[in-house]
C-alpha atoms as a PDB file:
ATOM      1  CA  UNK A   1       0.000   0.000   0.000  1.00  0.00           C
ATOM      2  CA  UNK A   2       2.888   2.342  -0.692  1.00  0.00           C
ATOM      3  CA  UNK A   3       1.978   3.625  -4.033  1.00  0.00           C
ATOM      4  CA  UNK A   4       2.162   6.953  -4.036  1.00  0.00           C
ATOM      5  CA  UNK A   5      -1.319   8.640  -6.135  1.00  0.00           C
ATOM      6  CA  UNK A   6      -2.444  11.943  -7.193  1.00  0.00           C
ATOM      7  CA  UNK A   7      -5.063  13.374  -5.165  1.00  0.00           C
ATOM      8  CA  UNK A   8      -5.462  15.863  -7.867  1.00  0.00           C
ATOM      9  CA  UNK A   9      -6.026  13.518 -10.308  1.00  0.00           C
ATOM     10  CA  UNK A  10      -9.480  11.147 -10.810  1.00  0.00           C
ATOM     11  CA  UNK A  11      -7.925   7.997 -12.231  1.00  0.00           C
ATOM     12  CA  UNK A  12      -5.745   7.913  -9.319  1.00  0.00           C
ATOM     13  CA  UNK A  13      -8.260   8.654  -6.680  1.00  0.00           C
ATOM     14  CA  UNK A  14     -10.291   5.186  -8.106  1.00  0.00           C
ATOM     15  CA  UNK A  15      -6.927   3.053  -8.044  1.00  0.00           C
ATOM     16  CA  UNK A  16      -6.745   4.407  -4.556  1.00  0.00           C
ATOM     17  CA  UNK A  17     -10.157   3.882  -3.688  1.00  0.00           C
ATOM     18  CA  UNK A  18      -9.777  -0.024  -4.949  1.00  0.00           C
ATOM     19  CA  UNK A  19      -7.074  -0.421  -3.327  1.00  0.00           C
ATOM     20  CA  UNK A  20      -9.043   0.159   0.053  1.00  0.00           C
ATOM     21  CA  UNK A  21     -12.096  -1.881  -1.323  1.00  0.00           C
ATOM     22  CA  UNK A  22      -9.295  -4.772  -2.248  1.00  0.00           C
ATOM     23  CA  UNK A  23      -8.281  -5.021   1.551  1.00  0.00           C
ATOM     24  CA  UNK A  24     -11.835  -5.502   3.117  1.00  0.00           C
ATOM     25  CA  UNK A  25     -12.020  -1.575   4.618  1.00  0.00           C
ATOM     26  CA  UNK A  26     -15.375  -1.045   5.714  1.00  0.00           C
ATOM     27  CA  UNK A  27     -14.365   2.464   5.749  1.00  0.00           C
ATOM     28  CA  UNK A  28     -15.076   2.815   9.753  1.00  0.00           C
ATOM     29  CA  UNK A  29     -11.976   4.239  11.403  1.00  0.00           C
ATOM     30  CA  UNK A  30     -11.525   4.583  14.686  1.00  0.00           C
ATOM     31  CA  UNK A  31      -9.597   7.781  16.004  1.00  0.00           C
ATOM     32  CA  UNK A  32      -8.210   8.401  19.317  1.00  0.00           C
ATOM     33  CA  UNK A  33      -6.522  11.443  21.018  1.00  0.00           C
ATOM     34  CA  UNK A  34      -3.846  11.329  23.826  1.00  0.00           C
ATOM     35  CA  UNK A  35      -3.191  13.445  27.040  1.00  0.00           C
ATOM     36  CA  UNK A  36      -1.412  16.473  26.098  1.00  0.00           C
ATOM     37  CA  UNK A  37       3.009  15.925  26.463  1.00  0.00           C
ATOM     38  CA  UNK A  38       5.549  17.860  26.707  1.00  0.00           C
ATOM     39  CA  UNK A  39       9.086  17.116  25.316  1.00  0.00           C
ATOM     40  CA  UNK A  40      12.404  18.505  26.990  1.00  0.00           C
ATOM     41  CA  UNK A  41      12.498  21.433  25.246  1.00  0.00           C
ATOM     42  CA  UNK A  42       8.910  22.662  26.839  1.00  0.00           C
ATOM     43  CA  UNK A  43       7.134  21.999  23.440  1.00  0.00           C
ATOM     44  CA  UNK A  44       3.872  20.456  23.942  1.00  0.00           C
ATOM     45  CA  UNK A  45       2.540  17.739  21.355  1.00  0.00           C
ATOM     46  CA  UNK A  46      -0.213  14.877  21.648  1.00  0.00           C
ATOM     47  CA  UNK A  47      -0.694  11.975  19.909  1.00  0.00           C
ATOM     48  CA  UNK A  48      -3.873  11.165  17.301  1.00  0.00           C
ATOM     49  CA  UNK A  49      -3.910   7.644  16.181  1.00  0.00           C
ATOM     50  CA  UNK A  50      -6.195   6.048  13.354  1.00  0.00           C
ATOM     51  CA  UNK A  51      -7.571   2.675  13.271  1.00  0.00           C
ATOM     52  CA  UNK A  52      -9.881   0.204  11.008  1.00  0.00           C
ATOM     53  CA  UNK A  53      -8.777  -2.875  12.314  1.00  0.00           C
ATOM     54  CA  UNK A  54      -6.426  -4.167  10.321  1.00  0.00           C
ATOM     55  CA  UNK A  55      -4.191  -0.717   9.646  1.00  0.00           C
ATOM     56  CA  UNK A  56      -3.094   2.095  11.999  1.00  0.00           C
ATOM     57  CA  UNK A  57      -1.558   5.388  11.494  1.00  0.00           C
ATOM     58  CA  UNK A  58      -0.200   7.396  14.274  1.00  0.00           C
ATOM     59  CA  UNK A  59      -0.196  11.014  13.821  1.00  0.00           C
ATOM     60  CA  UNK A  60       1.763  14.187  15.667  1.00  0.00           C
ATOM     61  CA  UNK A  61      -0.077  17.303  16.581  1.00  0.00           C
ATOM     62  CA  UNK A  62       0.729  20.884  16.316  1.00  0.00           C
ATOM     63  CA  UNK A  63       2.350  19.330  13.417  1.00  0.00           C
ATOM     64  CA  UNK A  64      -0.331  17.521  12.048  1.00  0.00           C
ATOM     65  CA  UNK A  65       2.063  14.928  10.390  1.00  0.00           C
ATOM     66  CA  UNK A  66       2.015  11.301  10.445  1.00  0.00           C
ATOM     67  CA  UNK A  67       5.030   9.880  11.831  1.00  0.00           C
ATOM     68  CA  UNK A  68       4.171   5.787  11.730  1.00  0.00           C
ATOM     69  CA  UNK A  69       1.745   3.942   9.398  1.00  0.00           C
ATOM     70  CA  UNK A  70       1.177   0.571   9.235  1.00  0.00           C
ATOM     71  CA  UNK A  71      -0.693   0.015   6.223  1.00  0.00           C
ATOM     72  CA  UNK A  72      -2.003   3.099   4.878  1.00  0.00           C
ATOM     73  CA  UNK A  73      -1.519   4.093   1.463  1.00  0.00           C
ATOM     74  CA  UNK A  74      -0.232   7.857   0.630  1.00  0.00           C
ATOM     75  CA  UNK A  75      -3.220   9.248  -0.356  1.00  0.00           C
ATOM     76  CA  UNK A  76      -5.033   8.235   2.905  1.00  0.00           C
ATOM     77  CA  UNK A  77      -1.947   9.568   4.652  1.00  0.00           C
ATOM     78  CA  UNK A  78      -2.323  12.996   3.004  1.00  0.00           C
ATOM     79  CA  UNK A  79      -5.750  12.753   3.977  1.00  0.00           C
ATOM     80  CA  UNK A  80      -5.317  11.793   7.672  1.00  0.00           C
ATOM     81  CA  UNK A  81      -2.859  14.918   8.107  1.00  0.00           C
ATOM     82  CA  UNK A  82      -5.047  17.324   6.151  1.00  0.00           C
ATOM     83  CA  UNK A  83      -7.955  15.962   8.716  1.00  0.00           C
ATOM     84  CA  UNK A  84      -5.421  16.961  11.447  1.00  0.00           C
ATOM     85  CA  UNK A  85      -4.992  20.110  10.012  1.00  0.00           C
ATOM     86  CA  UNK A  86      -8.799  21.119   9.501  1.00  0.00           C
ATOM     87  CA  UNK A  87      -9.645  20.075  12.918  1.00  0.00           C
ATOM     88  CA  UNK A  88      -6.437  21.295  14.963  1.00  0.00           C
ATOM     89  CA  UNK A  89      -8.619  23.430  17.144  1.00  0.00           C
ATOM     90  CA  UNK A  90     -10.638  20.149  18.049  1.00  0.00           C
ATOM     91  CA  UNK A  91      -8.012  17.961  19.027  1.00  0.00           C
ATOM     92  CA  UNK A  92      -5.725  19.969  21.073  1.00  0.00           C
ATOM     93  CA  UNK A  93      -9.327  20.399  23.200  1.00  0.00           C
ATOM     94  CA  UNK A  94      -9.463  16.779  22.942  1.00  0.00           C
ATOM     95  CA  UNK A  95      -5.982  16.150  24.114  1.00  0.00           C
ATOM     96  CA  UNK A  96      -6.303  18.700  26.881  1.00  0.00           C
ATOM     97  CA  UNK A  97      -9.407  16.902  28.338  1.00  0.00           C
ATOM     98  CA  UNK A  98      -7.584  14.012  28.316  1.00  0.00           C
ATOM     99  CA  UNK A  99      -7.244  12.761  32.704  1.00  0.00           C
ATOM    100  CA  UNK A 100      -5.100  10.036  31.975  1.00  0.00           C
ATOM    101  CA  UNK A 101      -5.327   8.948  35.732  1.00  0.00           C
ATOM    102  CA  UNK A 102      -9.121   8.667  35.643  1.00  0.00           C
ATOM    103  CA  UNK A 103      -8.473   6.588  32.333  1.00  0.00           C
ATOM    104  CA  UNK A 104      -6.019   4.830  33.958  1.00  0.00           C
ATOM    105  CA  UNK A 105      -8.145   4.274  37.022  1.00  0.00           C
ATOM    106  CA  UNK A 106     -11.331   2.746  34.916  1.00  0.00           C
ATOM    107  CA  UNK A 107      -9.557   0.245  32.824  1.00  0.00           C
END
């Protein structure tokens, strides 16, 4: 699933689009949001990682770049960080509501 396509261009959005169908997506994908961190510099950062079952994608926000993917191809990729991008506002609230000792507590 490496092939790189042209989200620009419409005979490469149906290869990519088969490709998905050829793997059994369902096209459900399950995205969750981590407490924020902080690294040693002071910069703060959370995780977003994306899930159908069978692939995952972990992705970095402020940045809003993926940094692993297991199975994704590079149009969904581009997609997944332009997501990030659209709905930065969202997730850093997301991340920031994180209580990771409540979570931690219920499981």
């Amino acid at each position: 699933m490496g092939e790189n396509f042209d989200t620009n261009n419409y005979s490469d959005i149906k290869k990519a689009l088969d490709a998905i169908e050829k793997n059994n997506n369902k096209g459900e994908l399950d995205m969750n949001v981590s407490a924020v961190c902080q690294n040693e510099t002071g910069e703060k950062y959370a995780f977003v990682t994306f899930s159908d079952g069978v692939r995952e994608a972990e992705g970095s926000i402020p940045k809003c770049r993926i940094i692993r993917n297991q199975g994704f191809a590079d149009i969904e990729i581009q997609q997944l960080e332009k997501y990030m991008r659209d709905n930065l506002r969202q997730l850093k609230k997301m991340a920031a509501g994180v209580d990771i000792f409540s979570a931690f507590l219920e499981s």
